[in-house]
PDB file of N, CA and C in Angstrom:
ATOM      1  N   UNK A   1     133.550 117.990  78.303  1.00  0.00           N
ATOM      2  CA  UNK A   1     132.168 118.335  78.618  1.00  0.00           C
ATOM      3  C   UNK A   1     131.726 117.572  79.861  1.00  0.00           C
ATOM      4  N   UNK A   2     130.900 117.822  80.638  1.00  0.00           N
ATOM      5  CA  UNK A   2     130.135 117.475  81.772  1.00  0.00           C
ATOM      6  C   UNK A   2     129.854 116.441  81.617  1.00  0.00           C
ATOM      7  N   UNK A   3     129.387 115.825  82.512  1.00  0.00           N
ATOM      8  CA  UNK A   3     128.306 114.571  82.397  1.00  0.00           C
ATOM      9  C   UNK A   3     126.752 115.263  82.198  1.00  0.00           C
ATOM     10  N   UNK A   4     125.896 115.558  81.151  1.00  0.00           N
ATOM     11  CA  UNK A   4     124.494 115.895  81.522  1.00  0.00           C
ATOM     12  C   UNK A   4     123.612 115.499  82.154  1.00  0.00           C
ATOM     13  N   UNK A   5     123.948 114.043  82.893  1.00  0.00           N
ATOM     14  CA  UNK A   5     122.725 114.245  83.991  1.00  0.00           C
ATOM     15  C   UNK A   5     123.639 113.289  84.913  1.00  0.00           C
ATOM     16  N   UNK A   6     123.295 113.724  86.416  1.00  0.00           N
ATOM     17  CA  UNK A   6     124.458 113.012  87.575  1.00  0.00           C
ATOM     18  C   UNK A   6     122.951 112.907  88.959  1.00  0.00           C
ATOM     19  N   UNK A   7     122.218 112.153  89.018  1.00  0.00           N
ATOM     20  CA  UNK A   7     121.657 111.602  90.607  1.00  0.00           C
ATOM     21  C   UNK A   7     122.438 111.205  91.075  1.00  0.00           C
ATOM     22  N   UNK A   8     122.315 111.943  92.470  1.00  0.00           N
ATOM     23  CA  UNK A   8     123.194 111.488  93.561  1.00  0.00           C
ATOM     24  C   UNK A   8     122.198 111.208  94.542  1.00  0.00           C
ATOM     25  N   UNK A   9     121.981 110.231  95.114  1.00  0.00           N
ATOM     26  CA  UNK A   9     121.464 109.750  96.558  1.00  0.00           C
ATOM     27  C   UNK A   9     120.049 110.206  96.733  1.00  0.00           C
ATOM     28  N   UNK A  10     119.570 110.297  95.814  1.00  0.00           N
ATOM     29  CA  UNK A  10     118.183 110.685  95.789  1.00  0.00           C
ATOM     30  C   UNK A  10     117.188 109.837  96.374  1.00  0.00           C
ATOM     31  N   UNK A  11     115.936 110.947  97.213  1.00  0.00           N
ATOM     32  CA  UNK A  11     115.105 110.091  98.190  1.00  0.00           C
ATOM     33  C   UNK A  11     114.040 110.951  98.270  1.00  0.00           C
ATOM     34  N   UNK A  12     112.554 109.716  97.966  1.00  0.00           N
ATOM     35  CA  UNK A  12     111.781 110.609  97.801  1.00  0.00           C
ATOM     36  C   UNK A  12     110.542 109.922  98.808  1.00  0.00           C
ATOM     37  N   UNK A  13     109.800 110.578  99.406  1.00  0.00           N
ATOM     38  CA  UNK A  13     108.637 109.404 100.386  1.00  0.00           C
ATOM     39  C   UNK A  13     107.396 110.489 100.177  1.00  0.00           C
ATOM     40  N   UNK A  14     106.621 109.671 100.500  1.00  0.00           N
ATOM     41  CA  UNK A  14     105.042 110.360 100.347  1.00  0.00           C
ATOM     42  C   UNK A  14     104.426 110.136 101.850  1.00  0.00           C
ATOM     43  N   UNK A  15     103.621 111.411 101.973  1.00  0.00           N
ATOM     44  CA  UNK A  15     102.412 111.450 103.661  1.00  0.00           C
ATOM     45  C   UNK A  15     101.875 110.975 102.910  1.00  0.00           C
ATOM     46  N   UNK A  16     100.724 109.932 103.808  1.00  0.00           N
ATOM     47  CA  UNK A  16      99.573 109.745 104.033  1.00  0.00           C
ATOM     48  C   UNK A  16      98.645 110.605 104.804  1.00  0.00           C
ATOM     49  N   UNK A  17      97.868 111.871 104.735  1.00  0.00           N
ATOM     50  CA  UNK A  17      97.810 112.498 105.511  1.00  0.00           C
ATOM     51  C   UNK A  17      96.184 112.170 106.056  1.00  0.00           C
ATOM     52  N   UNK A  18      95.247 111.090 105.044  1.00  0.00           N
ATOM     53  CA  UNK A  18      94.471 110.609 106.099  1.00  0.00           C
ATOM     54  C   UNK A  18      94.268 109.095 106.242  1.00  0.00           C
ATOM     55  N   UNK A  19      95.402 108.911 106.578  1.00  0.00           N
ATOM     56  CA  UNK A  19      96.164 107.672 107.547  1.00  0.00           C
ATOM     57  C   UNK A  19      97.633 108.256 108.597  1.00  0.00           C
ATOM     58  N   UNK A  20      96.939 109.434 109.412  1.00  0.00           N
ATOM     59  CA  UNK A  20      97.747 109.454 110.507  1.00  0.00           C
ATOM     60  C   UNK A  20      98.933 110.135 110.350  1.00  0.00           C
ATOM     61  N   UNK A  21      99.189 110.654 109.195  1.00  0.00           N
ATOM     62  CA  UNK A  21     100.639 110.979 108.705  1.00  0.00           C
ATOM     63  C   UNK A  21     101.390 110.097 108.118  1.00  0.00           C
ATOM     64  N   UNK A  22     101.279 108.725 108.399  1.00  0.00           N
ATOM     65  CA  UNK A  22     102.146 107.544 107.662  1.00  0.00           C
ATOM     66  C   UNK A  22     102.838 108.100 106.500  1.00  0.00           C
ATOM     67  N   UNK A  23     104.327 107.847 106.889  1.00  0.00           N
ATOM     68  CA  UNK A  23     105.133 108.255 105.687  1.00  0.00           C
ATOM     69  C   UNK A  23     105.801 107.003 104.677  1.00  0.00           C
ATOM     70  N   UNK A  24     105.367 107.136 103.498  1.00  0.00           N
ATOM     71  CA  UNK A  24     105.919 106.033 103.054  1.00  0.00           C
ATOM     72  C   UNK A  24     107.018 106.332 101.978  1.00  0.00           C
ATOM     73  N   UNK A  25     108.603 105.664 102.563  1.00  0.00           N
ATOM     74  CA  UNK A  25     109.376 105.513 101.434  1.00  0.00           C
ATOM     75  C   UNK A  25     109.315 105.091 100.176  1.00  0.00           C
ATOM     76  N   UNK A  26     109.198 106.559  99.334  1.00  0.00           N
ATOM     77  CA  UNK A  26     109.240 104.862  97.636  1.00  0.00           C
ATOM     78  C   UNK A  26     110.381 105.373  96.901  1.00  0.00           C
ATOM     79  N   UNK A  27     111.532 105.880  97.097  1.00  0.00           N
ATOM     80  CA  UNK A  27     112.966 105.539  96.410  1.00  0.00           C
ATOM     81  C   UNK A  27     113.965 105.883  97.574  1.00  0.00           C
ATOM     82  N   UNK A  28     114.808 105.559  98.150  1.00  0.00           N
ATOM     83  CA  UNK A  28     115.947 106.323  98.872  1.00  0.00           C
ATOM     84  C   UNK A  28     117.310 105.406  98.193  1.00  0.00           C
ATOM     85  N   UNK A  29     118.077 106.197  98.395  1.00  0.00           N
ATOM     86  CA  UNK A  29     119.132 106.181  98.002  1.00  0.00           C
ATOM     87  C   UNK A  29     120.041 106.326  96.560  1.00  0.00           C
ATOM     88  N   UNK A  30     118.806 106.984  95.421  1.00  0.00           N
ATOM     89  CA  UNK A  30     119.097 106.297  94.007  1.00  0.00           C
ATOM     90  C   UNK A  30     120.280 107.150  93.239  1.00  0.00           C
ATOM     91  N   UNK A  31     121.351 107.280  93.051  1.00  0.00           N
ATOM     92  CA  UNK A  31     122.403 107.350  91.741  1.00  0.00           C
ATOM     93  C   UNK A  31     122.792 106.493  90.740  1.00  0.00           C
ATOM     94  N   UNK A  32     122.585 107.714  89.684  1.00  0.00           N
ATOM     95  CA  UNK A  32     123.895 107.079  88.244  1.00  0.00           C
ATOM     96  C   UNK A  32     123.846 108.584  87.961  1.00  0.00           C
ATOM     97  N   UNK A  33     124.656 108.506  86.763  1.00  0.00           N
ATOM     98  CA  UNK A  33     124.848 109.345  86.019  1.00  0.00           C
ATOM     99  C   UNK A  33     124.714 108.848  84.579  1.00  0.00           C
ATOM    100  N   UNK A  34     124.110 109.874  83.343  1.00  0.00           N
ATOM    101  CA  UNK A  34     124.146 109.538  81.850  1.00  0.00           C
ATOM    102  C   UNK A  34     125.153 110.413  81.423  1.00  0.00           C
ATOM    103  N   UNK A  35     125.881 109.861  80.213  1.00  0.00           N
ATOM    104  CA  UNK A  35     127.142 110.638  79.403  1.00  0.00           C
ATOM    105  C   UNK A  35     126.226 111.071  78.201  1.00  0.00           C
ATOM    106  N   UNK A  36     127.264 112.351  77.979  1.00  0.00           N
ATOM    107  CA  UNK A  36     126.217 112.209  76.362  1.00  0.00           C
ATOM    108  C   UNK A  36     125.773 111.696  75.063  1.00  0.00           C
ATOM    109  N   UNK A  37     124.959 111.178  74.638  1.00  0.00           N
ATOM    110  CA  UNK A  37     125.027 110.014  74.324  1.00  0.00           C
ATOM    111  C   UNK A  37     124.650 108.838  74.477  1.00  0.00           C
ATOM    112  N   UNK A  38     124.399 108.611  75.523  1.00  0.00           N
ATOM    113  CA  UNK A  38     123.944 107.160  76.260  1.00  0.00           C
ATOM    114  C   UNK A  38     122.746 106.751  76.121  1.00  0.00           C
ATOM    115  N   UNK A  39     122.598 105.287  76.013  1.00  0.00           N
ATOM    116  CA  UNK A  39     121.013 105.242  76.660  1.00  0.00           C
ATOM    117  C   UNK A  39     121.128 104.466  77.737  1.00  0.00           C
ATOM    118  N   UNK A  40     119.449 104.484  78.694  1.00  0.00           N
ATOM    119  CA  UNK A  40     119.699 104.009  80.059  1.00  0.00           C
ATOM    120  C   UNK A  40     118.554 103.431  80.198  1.00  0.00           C
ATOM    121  N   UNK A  41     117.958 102.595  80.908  1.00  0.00           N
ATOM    122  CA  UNK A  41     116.862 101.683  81.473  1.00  0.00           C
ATOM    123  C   UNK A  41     116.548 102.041  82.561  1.00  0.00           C
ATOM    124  N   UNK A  42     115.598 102.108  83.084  1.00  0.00           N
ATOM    125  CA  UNK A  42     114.885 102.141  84.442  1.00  0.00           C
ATOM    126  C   UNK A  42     114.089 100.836  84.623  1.00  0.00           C
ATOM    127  N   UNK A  43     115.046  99.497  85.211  1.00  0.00           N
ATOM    128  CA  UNK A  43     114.636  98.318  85.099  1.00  0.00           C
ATOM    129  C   UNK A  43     114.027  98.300  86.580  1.00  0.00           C
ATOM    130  N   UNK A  44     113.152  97.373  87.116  1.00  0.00           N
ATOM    131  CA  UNK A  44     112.612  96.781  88.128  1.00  0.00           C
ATOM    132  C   UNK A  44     111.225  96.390  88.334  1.00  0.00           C
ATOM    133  N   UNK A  45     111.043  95.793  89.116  1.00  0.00           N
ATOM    134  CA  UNK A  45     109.695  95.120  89.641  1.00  0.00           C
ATOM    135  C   UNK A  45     108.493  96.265  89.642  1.00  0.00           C
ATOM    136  N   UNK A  46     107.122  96.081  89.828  1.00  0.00           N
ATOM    137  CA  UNK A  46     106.184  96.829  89.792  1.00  0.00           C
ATOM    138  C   UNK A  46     106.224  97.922  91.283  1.00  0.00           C
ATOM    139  N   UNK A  47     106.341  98.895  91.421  1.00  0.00           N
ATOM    140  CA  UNK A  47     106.324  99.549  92.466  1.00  0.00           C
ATOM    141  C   UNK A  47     107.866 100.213  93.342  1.00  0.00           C
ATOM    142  N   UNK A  48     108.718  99.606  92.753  1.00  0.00           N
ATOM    143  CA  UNK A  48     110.293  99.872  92.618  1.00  0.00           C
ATOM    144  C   UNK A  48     110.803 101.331  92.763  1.00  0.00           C
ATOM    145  N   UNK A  49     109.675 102.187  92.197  1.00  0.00           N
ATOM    146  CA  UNK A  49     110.240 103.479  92.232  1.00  0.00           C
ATOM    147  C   UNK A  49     110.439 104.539  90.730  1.00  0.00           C
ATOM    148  N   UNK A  50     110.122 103.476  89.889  1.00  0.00           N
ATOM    149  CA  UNK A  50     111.141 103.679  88.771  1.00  0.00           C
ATOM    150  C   UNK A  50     109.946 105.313  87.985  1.00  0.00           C
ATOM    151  N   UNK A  51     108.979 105.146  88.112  1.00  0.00           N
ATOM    152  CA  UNK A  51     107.969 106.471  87.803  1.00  0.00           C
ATOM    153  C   UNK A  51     108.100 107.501  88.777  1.00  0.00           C
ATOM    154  N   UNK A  52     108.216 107.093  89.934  1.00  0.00           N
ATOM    155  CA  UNK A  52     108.760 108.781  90.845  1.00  0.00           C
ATOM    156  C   UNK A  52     109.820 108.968  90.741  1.00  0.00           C
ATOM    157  N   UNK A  53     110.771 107.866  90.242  1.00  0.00           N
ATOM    158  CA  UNK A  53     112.112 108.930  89.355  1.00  0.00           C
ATOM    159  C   UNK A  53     111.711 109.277  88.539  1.00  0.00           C
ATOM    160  N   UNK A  54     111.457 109.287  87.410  1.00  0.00           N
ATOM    161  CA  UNK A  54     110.989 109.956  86.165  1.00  0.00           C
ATOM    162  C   UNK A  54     110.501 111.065  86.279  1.00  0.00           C
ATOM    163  N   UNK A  55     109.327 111.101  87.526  1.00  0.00           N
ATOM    164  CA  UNK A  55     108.535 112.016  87.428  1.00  0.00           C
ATOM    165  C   UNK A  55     109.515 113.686  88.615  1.00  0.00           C
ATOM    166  N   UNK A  56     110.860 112.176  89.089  1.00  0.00           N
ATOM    167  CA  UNK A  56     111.341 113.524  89.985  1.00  0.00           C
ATOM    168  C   UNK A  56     112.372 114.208  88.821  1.00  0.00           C
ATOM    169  N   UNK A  57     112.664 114.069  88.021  1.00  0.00           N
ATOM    170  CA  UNK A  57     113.852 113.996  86.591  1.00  0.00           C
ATOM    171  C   UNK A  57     112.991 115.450  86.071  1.00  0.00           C
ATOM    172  N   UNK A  58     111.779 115.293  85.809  1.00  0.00           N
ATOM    173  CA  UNK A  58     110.788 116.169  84.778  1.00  0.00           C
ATOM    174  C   UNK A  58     110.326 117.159  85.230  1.00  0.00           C
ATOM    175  N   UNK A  59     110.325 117.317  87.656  1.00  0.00           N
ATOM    176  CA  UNK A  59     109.864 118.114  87.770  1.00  0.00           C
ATOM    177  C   UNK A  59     108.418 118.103  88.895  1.00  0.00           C
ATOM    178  N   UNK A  60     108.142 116.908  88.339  1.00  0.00           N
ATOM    179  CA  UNK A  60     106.607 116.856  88.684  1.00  0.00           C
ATOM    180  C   UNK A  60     106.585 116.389  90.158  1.00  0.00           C
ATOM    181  N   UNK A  61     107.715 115.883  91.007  1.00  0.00           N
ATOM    182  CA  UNK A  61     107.700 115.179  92.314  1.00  0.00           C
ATOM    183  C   UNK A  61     108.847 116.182  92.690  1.00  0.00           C
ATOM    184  N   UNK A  62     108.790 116.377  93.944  1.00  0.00           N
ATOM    185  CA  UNK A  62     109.907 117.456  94.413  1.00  0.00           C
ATOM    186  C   UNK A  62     111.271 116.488  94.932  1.00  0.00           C
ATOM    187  N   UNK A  63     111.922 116.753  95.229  1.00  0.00           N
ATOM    188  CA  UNK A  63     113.002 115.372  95.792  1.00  0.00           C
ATOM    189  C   UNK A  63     113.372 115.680  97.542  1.00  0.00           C
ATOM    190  N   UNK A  64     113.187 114.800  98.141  1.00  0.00           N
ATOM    191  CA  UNK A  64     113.200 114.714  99.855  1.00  0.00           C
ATOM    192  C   UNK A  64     114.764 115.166 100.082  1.00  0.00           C
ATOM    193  N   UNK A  65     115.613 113.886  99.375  1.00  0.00           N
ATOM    194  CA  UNK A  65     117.164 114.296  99.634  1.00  0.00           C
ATOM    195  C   UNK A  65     117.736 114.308  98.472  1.00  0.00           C
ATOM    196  N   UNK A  66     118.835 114.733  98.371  1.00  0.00           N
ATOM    197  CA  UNK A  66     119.930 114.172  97.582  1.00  0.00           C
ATOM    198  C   UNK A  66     120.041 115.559  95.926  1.00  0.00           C
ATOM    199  N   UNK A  67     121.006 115.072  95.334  1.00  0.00           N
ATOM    200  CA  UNK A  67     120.456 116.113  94.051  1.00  0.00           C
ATOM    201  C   UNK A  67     120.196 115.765  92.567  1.00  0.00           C
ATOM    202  N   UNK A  68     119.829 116.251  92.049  1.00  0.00           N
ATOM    203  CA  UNK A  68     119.606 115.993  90.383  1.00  0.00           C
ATOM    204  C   UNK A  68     120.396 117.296  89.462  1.00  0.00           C
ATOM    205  N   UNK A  69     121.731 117.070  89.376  1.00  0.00           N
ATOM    206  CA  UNK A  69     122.404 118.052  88.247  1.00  0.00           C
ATOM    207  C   UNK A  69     121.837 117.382  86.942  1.00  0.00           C
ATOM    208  N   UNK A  70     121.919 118.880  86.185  1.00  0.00           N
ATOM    209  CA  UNK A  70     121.817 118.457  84.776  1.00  0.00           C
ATOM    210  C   UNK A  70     122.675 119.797  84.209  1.00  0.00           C
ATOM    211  N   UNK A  71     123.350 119.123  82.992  1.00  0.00           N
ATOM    212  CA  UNK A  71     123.657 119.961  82.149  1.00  0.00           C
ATOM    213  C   UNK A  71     123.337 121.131  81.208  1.00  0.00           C
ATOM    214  N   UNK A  72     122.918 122.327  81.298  1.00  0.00           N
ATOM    215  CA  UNK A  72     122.045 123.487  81.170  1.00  0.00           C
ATOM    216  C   UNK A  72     123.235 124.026  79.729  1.00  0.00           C
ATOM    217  N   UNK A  73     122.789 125.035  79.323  1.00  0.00           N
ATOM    218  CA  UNK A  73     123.792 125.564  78.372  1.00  0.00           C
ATOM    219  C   UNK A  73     124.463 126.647  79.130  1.00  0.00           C
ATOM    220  N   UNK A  74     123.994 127.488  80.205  1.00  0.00           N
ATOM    221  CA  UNK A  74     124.613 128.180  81.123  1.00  0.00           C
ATOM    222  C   UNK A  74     124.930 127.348  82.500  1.00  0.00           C
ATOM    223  N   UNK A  75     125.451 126.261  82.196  1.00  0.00           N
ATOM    224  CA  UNK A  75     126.180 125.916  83.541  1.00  0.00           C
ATOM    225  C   UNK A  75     125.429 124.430  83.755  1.00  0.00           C
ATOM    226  N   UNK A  76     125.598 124.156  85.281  1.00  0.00           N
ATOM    227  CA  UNK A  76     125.280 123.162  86.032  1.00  0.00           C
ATOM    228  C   UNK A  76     124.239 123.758  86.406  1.00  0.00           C
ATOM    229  N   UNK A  77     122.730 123.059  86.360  1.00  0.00           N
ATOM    230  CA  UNK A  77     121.520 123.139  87.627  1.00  0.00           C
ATOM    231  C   UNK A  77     121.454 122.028  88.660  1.00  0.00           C
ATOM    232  N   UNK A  78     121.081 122.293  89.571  1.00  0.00           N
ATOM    233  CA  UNK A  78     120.396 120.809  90.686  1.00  0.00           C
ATOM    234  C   UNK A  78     118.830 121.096  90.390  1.00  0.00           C
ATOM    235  N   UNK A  79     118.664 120.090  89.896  1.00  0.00           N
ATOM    236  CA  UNK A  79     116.775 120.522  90.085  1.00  0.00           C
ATOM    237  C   UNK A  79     116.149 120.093  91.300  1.00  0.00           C
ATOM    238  N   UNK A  80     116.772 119.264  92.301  1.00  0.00           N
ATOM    239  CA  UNK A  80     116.315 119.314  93.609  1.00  0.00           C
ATOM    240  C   UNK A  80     116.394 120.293  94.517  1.00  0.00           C
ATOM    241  N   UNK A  81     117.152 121.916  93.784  1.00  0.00           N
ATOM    242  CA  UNK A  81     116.608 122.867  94.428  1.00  0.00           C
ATOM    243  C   UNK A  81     116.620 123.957  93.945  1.00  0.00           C
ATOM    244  N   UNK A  82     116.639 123.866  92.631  1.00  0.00           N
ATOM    245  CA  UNK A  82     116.516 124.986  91.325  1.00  0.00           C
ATOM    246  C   UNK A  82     114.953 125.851  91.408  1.00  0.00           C
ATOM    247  N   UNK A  83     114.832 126.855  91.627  1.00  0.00           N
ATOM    248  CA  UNK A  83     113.600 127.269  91.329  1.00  0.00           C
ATOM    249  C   UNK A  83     112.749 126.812  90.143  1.00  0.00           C
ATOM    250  N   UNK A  84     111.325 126.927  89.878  1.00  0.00           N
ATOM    251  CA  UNK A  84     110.524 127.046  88.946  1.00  0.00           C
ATOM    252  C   UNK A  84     111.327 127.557  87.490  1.00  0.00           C
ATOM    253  N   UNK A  85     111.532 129.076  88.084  1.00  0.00           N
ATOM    254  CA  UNK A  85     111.740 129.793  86.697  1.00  0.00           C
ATOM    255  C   UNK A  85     113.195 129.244  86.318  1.00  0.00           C
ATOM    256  N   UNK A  86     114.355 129.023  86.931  1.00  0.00           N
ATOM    257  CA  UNK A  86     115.322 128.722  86.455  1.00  0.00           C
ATOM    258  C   UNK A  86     115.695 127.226  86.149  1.00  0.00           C
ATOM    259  N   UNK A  87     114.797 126.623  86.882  1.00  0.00           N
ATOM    260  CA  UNK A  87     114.856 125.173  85.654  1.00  0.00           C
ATOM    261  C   UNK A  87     114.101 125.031  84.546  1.00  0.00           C
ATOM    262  N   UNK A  88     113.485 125.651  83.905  1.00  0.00           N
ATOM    263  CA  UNK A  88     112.631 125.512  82.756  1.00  0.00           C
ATOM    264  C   UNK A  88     113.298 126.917  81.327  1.00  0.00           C
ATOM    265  N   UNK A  89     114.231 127.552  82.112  1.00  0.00           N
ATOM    266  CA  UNK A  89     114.611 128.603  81.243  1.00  0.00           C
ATOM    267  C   UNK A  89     115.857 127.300  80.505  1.00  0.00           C
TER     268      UNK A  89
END
């Protein structure tokens, strides 16, 4: 069986769009992967990143780079560029 969930190099930054455009990095570079089965931590300091992963995992933050496979019952998805309807089916 697959690995069900594999981040690879994931990077996510936010505009400021009234401060000039200022773009601010708040995760680049992030991988692991979970087996099935596992449990995992999202350890770090306050501001680390660790909620715009979560929130890029669920959907709710789009992802800048990199991908998010997950294990589907029909196959492999990336949700960093899976449509609406086909990540939630």
């Amino acid at each position: 069986m697959a690995t069900p969930l594999v981040v690879s190099d994931v990077a996510k930054s936010f505009t400021m769009h009234l401060r000039d455009g200022i773009k601010l990095p708040v995760v680049t570079g992030v991988s692991f992967s979970i087996r099935a089965g596992e449990c995992a931590v999202l350890g770090g300091p306050s501001g680390a990143g660790k909620s715009s992963i979560l929130k890029m995992l669920y959907g709710n933050y789009a992802v800048d780079e990199g991908q998010i496979i997950v294990q589907h019952e029909d196959g492999l998805i990336d949700l960093a560029t899976a449509s609406r309807r086909t990540a939630s089916t």
